[in-house]
C-alpha atoms as a PDB file:
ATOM      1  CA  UNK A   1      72.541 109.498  68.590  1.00  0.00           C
ATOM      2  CA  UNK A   2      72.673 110.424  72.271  1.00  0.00           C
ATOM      3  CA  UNK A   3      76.587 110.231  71.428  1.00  0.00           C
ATOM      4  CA  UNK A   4      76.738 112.606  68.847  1.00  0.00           C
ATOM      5  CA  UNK A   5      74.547 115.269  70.589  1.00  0.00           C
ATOM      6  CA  UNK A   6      76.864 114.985  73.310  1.00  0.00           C
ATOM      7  CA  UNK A   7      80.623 115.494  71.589  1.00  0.00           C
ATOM      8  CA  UNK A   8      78.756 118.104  69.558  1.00  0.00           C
ATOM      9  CA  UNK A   9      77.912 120.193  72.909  1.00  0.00           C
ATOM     10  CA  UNK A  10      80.907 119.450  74.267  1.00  0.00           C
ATOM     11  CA  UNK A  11      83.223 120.810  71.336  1.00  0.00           C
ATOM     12  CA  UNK A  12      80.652 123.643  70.715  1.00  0.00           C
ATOM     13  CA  UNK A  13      81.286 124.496  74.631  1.00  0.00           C
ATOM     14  CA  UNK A  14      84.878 124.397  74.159  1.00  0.00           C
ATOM     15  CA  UNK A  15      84.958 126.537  70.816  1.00  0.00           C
ATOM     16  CA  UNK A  16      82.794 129.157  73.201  1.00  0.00           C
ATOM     17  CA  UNK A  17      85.845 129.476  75.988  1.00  0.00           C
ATOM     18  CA  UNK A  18      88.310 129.778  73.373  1.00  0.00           C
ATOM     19  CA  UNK A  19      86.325 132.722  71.504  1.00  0.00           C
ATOM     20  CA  UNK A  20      86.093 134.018  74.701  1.00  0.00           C
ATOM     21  CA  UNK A  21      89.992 133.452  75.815  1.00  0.00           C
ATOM     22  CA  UNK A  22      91.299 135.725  72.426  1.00  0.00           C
ATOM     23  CA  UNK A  23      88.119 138.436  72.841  1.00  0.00           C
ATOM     24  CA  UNK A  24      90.345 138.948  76.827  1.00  0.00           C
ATOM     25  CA  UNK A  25      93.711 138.879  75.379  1.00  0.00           C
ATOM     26  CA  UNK A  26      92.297 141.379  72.437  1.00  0.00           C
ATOM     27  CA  UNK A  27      91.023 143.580  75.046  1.00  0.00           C
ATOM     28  CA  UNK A  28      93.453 143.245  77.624  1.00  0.00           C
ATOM     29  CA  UNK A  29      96.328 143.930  74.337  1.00  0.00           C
ATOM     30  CA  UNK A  30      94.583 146.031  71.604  1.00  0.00           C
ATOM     31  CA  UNK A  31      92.115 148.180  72.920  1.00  0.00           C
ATOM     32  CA  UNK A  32      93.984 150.348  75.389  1.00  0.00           C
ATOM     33  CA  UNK A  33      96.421 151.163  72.592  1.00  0.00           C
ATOM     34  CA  UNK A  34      93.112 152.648  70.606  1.00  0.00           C
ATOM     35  CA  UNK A  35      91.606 154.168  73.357  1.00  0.00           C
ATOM     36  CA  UNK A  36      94.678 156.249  74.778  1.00  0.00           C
ATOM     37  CA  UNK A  37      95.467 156.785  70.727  1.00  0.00           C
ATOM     38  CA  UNK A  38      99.564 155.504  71.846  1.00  0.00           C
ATOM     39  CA  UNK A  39     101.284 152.622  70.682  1.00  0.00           C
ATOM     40  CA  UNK A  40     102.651 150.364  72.477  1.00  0.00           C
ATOM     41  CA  UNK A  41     105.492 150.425  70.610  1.00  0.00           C
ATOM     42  CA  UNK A  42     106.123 153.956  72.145  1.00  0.00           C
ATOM     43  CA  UNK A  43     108.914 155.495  73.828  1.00  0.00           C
ATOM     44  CA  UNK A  44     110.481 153.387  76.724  1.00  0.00           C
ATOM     45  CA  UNK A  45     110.905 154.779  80.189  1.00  0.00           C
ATOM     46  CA  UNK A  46     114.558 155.012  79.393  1.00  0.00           C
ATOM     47  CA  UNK A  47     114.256 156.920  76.176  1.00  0.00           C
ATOM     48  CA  UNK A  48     111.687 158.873  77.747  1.00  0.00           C
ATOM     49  CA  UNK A  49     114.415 160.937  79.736  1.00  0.00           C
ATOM     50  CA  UNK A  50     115.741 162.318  76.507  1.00  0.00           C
ATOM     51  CA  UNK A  51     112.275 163.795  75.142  1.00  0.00           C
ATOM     52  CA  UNK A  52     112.015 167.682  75.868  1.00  0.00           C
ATOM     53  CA  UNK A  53     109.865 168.734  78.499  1.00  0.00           C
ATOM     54  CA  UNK A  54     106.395 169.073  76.898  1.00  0.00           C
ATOM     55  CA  UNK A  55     107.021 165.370  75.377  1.00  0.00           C
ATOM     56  CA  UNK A  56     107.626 163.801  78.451  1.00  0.00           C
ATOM     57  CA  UNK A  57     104.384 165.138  79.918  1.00  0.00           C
ATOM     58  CA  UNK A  58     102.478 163.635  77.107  1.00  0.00           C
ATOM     59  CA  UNK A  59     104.283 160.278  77.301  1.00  0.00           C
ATOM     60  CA  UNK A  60     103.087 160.277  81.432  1.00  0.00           C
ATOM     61  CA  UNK A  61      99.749 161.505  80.516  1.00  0.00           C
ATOM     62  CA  UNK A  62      99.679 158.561  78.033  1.00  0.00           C
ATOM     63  CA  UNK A  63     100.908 156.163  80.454  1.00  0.00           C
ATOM     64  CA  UNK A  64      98.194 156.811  82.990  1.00  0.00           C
ATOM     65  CA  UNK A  65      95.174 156.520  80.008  1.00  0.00           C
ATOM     66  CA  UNK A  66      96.645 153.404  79.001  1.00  0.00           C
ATOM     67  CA  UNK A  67      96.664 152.007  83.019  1.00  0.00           C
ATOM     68  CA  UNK A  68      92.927 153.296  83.153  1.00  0.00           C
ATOM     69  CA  UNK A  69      91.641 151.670  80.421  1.00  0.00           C
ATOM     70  CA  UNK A  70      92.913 148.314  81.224  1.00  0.00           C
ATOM     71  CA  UNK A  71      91.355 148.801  84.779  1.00  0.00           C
ATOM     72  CA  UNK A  72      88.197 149.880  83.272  1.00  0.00           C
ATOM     73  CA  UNK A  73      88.570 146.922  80.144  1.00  0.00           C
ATOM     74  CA  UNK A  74      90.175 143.979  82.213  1.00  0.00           C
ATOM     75  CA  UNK A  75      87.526 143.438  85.110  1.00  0.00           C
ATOM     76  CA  UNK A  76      84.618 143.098  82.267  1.00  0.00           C
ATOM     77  CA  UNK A  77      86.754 140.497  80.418  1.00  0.00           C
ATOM     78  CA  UNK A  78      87.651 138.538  83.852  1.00  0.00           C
ATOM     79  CA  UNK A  79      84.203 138.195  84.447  1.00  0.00           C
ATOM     80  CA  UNK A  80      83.375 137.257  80.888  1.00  0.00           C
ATOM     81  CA  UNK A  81      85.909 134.823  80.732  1.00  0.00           C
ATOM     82  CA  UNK A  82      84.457 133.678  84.210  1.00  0.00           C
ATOM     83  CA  UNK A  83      80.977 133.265  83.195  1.00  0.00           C
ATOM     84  CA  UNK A  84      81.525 131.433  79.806  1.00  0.00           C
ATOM     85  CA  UNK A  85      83.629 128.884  81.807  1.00  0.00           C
ATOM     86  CA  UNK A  86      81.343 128.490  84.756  1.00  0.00           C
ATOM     87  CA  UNK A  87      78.011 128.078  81.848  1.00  0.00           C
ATOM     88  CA  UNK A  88      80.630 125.520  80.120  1.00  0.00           C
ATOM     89  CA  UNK A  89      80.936 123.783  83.200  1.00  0.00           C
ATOM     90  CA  UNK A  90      77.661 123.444  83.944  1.00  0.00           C
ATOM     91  CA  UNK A  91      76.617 122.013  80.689  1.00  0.00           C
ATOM     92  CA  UNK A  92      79.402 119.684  80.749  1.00  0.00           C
ATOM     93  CA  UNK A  93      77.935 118.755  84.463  1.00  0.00           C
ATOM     94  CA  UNK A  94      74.355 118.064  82.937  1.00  0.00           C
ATOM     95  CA  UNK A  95      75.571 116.256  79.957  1.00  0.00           C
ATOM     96  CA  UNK A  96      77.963 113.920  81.886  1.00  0.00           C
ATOM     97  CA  UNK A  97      76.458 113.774  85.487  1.00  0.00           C
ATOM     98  CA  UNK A  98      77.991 113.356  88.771  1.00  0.00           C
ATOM     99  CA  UNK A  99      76.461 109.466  89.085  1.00  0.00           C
ATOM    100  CA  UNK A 100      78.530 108.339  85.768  1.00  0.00           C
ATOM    101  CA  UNK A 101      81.914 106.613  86.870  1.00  0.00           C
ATOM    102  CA  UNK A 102      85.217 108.022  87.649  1.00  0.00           C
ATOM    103  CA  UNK A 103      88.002 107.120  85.707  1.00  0.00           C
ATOM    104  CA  UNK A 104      90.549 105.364  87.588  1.00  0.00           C
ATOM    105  CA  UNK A 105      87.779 105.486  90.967  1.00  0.00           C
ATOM    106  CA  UNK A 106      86.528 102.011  92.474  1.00  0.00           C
ATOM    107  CA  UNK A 107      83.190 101.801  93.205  1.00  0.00           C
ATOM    108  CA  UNK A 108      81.030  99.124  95.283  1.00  0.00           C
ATOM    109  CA  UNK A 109      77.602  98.561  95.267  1.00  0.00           C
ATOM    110  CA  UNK A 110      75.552  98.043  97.765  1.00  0.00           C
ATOM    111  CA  UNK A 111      72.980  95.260  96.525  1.00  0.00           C
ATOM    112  CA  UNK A 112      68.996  95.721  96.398  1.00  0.00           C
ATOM    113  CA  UNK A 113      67.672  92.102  96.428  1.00  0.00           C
ATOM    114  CA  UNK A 114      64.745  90.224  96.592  1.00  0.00           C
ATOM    115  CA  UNK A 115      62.576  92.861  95.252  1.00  0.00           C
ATOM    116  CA  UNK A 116      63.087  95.686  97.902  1.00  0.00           C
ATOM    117  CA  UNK A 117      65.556  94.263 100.564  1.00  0.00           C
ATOM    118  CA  UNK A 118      68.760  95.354 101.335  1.00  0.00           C
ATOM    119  CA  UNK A 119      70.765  97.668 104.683  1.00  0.00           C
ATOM    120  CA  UNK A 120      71.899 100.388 105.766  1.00  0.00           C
ATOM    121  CA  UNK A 121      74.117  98.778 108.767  1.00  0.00           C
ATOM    122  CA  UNK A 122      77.080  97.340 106.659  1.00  0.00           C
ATOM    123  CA  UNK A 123      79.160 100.495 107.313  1.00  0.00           C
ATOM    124  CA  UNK A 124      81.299 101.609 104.163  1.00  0.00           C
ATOM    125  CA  UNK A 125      84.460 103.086 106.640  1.00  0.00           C
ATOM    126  CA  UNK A 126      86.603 100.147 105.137  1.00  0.00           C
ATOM    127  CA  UNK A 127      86.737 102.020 101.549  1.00  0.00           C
ATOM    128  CA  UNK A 128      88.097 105.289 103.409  1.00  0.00           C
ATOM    129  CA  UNK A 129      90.765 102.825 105.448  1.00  0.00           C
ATOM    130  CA  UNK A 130      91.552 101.108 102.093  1.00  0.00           C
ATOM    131  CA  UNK A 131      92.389 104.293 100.261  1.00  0.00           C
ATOM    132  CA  UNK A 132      94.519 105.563 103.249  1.00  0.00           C
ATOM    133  CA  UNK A 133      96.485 102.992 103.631  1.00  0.00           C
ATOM    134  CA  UNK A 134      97.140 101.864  99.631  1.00  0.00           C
ATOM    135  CA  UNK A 135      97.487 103.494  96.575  1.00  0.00           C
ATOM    136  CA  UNK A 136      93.702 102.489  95.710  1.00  0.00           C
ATOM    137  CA  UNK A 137      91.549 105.298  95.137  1.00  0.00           C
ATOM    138  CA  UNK A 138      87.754 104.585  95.932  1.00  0.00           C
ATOM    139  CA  UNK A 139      84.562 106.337  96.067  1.00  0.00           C
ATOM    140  CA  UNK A 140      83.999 106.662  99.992  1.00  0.00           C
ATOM    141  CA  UNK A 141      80.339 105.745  99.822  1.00  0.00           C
ATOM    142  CA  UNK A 142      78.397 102.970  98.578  1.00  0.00           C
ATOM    143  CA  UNK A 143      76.592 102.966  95.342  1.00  0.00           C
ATOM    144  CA  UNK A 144      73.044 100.983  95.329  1.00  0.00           C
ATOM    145  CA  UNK A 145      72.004  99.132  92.881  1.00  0.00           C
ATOM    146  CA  UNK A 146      69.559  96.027  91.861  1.00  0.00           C
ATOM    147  CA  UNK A 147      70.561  92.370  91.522  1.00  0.00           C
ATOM    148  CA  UNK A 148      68.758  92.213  88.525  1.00  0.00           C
ATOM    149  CA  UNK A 149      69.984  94.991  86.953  1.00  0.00           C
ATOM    150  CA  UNK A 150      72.463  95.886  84.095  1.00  0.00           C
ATOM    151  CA  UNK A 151      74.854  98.285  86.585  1.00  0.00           C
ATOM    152  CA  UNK A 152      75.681  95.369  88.101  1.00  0.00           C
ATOM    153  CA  UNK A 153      78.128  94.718  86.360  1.00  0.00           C
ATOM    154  CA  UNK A 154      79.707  98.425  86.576  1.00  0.00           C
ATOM    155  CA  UNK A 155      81.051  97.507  89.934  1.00  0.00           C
ATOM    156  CA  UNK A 156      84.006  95.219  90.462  1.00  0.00           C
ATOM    157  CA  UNK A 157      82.848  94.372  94.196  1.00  0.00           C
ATOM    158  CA  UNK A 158      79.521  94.603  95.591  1.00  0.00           C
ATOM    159  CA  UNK A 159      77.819  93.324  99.091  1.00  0.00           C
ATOM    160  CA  UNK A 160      75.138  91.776  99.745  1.00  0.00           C
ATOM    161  CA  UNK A 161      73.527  91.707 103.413  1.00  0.00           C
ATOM    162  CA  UNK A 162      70.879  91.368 105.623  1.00  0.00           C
ATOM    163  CA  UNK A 163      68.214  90.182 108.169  1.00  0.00           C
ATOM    164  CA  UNK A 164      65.553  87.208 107.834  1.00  0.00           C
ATOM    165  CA  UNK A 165      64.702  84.705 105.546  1.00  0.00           C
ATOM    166  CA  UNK A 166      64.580  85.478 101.335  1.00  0.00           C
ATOM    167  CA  UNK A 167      63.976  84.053  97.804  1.00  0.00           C
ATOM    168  CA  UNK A 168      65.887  85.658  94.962  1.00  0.00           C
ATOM    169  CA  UNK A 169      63.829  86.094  91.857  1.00  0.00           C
ATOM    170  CA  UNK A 170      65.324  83.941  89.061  1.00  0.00           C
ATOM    171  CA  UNK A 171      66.057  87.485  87.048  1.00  0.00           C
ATOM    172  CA  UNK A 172      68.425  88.100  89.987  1.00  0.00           C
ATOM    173  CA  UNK A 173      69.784  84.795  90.579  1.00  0.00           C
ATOM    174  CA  UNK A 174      70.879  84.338  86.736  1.00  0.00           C
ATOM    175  CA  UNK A 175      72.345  88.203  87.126  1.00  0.00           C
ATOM    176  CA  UNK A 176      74.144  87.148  90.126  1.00  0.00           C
ATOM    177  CA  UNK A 177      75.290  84.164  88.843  1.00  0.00           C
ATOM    178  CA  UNK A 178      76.422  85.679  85.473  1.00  0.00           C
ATOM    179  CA  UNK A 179      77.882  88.320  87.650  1.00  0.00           C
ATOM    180  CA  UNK A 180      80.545  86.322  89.243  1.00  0.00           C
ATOM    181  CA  UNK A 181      81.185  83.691  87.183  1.00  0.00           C
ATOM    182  CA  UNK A 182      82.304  87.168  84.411  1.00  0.00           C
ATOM    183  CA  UNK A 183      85.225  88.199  87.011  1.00  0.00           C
ATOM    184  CA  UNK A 184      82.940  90.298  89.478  1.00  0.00           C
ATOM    185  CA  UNK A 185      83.462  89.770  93.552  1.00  0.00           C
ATOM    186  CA  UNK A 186      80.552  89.182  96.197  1.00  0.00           C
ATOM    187  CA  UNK A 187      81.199  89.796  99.846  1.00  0.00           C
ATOM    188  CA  UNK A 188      78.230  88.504 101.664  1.00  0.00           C
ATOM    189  CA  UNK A 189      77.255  88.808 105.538  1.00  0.00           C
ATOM    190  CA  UNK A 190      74.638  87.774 107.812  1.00  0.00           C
ATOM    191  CA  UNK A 191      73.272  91.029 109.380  1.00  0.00           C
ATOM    192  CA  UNK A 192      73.535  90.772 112.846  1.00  0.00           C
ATOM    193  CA  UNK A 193      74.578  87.470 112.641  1.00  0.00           C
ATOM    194  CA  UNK A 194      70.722  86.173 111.272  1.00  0.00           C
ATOM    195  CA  UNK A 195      70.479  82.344 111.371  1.00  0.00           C
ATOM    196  CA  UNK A 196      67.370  82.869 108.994  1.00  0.00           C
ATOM    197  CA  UNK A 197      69.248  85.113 106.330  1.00  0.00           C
ATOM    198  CA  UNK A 198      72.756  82.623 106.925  1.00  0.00           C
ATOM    199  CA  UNK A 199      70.497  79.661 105.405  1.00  0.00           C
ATOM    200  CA  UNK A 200      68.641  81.677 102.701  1.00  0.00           C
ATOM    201  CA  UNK A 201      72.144  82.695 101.449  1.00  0.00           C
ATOM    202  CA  UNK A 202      72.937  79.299 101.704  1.00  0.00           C
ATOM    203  CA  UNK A 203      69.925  77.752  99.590  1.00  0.00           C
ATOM    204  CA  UNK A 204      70.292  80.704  96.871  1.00  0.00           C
ATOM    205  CA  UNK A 205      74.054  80.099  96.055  1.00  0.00           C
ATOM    206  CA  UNK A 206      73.472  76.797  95.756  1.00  0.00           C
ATOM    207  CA  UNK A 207      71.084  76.735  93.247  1.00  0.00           C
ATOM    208  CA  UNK A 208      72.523  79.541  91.184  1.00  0.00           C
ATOM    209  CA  UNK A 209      75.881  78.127  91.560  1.00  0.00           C
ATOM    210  CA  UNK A 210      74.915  74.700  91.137  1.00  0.00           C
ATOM    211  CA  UNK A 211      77.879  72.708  92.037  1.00  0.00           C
ATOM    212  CA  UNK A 212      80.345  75.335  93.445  1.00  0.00           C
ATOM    213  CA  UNK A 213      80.470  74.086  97.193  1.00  0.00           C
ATOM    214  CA  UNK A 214      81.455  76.949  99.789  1.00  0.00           C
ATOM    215  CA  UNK A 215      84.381  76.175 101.953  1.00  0.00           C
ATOM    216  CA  UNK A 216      85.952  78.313 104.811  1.00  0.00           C
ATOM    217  CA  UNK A 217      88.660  79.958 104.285  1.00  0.00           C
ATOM    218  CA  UNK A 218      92.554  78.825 106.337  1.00  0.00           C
ATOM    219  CA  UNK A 219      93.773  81.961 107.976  1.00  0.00           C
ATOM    220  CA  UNK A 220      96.894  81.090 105.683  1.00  0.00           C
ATOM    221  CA  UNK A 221      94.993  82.689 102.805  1.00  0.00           C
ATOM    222  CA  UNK A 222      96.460  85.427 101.157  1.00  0.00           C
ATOM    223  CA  UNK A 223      93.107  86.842 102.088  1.00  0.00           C
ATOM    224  CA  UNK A 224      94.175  87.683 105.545  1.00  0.00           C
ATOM    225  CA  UNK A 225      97.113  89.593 104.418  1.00  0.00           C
ATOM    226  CA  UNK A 226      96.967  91.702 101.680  1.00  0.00           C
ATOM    227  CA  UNK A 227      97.042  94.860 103.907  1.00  0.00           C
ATOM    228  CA  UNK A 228      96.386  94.023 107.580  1.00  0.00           C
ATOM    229  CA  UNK A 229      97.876  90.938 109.017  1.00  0.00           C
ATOM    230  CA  UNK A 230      95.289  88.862 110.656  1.00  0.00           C
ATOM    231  CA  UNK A 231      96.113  86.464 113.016  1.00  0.00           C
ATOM    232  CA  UNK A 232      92.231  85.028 114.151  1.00  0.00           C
ATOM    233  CA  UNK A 233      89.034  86.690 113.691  1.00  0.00           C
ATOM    234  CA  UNK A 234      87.406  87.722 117.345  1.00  0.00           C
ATOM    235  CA  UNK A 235      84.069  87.834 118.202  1.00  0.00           C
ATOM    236  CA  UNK A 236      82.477  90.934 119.558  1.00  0.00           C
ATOM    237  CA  UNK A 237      80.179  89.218 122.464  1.00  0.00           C
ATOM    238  CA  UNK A 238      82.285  85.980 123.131  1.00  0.00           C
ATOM    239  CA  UNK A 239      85.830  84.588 123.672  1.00  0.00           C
ATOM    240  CA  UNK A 240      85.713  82.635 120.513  1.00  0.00           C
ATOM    241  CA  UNK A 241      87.045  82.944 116.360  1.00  0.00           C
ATOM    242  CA  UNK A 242      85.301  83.404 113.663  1.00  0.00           C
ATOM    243  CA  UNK A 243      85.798  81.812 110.441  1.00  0.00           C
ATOM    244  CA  UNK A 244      85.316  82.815 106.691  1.00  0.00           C
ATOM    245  CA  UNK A 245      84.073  80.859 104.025  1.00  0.00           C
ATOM    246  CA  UNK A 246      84.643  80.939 100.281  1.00  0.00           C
ATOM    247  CA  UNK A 247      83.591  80.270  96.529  1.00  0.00           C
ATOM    248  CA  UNK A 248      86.064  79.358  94.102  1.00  0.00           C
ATOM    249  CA  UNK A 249      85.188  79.457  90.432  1.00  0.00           C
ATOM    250  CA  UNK A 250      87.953  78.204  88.447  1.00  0.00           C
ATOM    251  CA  UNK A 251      90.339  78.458  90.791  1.00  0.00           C
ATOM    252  CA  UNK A 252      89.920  82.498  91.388  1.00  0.00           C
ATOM    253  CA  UNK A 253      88.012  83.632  94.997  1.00  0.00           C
ATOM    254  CA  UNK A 254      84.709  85.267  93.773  1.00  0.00           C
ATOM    255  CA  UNK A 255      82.755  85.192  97.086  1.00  0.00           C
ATOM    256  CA  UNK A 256      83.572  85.881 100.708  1.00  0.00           C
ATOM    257  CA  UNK A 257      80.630  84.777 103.490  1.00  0.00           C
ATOM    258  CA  UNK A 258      80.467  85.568 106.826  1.00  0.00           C
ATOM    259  CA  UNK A 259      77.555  84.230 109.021  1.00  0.00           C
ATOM    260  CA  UNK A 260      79.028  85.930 111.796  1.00  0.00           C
ATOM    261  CA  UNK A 261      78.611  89.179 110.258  1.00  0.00           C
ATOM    262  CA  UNK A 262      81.235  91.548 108.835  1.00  0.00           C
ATOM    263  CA  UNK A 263      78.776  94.783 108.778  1.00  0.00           C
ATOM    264  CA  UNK A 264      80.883  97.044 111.337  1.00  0.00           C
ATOM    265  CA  UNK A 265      77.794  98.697 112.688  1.00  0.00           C
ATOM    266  CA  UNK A 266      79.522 100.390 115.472  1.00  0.00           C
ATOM    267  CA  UNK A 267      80.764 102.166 112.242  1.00  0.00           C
ATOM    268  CA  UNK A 268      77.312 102.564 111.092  1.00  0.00           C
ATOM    269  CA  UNK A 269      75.250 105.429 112.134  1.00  0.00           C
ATOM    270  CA  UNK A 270      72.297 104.407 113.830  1.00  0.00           C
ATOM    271  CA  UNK A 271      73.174 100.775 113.805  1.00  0.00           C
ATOM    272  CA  UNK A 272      74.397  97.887 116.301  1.00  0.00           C
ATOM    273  CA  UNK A 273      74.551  94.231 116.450  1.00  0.00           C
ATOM    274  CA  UNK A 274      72.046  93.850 119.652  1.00  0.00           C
ATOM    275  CA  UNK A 275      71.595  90.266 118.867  1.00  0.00           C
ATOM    276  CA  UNK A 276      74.310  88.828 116.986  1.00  0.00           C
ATOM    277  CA  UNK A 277      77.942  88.350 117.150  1.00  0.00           C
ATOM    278  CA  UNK A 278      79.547  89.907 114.453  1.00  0.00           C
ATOM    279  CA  UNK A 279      83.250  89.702 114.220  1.00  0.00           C
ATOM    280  CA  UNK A 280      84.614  92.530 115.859  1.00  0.00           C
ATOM    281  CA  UNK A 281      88.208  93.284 114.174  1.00  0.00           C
ATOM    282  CA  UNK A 282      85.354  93.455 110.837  1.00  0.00           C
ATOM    283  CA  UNK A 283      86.899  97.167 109.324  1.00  0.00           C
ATOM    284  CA  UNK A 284      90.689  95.504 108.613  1.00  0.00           C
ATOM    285  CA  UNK A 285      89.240  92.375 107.244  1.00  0.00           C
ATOM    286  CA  UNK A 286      87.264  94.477 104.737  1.00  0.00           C
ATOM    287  CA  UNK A 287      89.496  96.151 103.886  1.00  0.00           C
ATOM    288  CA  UNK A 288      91.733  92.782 103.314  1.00  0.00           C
ATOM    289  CA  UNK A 289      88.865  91.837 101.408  1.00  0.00           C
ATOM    290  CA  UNK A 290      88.016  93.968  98.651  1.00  0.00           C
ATOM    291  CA  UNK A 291      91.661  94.477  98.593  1.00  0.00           C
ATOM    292  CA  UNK A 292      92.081  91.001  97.531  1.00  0.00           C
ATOM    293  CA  UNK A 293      89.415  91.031  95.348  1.00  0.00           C
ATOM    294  CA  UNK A 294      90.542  93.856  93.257  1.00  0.00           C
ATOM    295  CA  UNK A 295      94.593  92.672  92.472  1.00  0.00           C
ATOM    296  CA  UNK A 296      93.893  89.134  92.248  1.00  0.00           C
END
């Protein structure tokens, strides 16, 4: 029904800016020619020469009604024209709003989990990189959205991150699960490299994965090259690597895990890792990431 009411605005809001287009061109065409009481099929400049003396002044005189009265006509039609398609466009705006998806635009969510937990400090700079340096177009920002809910499954890549311990409802662990085992992609991170939230993770995809095992990742992955070469992963407050680890379900990548932390929160405003180690080159593997994700 919702439908219907829709297509029906839509056409009568197009039907509207077409009346609108021939009342300008009427104006702009017809009504000059009645109001100066000359046809435009009149005497040419050229021909005009040729007319006595009298004629010729009543051809100008013509000339000048006919440039008045599309002066006085055309600016009330421009703005006509102007404020059907602006009241179109709004109408269009409210029935379609700005939060529905753009065609041909990839989105990621940002995951709510665990009833009300989620951050701000995984920064989203990686989808302007990716877009600048491919021909992927993305929305710049993250979208949030619940584990449990239906728009889950609007996004082909979502993240999941954050501090201290958790239990996922078992609404959101059979969404989750559904999730990726129907094509979706989970990049996952310990924020601020959280020993608590690295086991919780742990325990969860276990039991909603139930015999998917998580293994790390060789830096001979494709993984680690789909846009940025990456030769090791280094830590931001030691000398040592990093390492990914993965899920495979049926042979295709669905997860990505960091316990180090991928979150880029010197990218994130009023973030920073004060207590973790978070892998520090964290923006190009990202981007590697969800570049992966979405051509494989």
């Amino acid at each position: 029904m919702k439908t219907k009411i829709q297509n029906r605005l839509v056409n009568a809001a197009r039907l509207w800016i077409a009346a609108a287009r021939r009342r300008f061109s009427f104006q702009r065409e017809l009504l000059p020619t009645v109001a100066c009481g000359v046809r435009e099929d009149g005497p040419r400049s050229s021909d005009a020469r040729r007319l006595p003396v009298f004629a010729r002044l009543a051809y100008a005189k013509g000339k000048r009604r006919r440039a008045a009265a599309i002066q006085r006509l055309a600016p009330r039609s421009v703005r006509l024209v102007f404020a059907t398609t602006m009241f179109a466009a709004l109408a269009l705006a409210f029935i379609f709003p700005a939060s529905a998806d753009k065609q041909g635009v990839v989105q990621c969510a940002n995951v709510i989990y665990a009833g009300n937990k989620t951050s701000k400090c995984f920064a989203d700079a990686f989808l302007t990189t990716l877009q600048q340096k491919t021909t992927i177009v993305t929305e710049r920002r993250f979208k949030p959205v619940k584990l449990d809910a239906k728009e889950l499954f609007d996004f082909p890549f979502i993240v999941m991150t954050g501090e201290g311990d958790f239990r996922l409802p078992q609404p959101e662990r059979d969404n989750l699960a559904k999730y990726l085992k129907g094509g979706g992609f989970l990049l996952a991170s310990a924020g601020c490299s959280s020993k608590e939230w690295d086991e919780a993770f742990r325990r969860e995809l276990r039991t909603l994965l139930a015999g998917a095992e998580m293994k790390q990742l060789p830096l001979t992955h494709p993984v680690f090259r789909t846009v940025f070469q990456i030769e090791k992963l280094d830590l931001a407050k030691s000398s040592g690597t990093a390492s990914l680890e993965g899920i495979e379900l049926n042979g295709k990548l669905v997860c990505v895990y960091s316990r180090h932390g991928l979150n880029d929160t010197h990218n994130a405003t009023g973030c920073c890792c004060c207590g973790g180690n978070e892998i520090r080159n964290s923006l190009e593997m990202n981007v590697n990431i969800v570049a992966y994700a979405l051509l494989h």
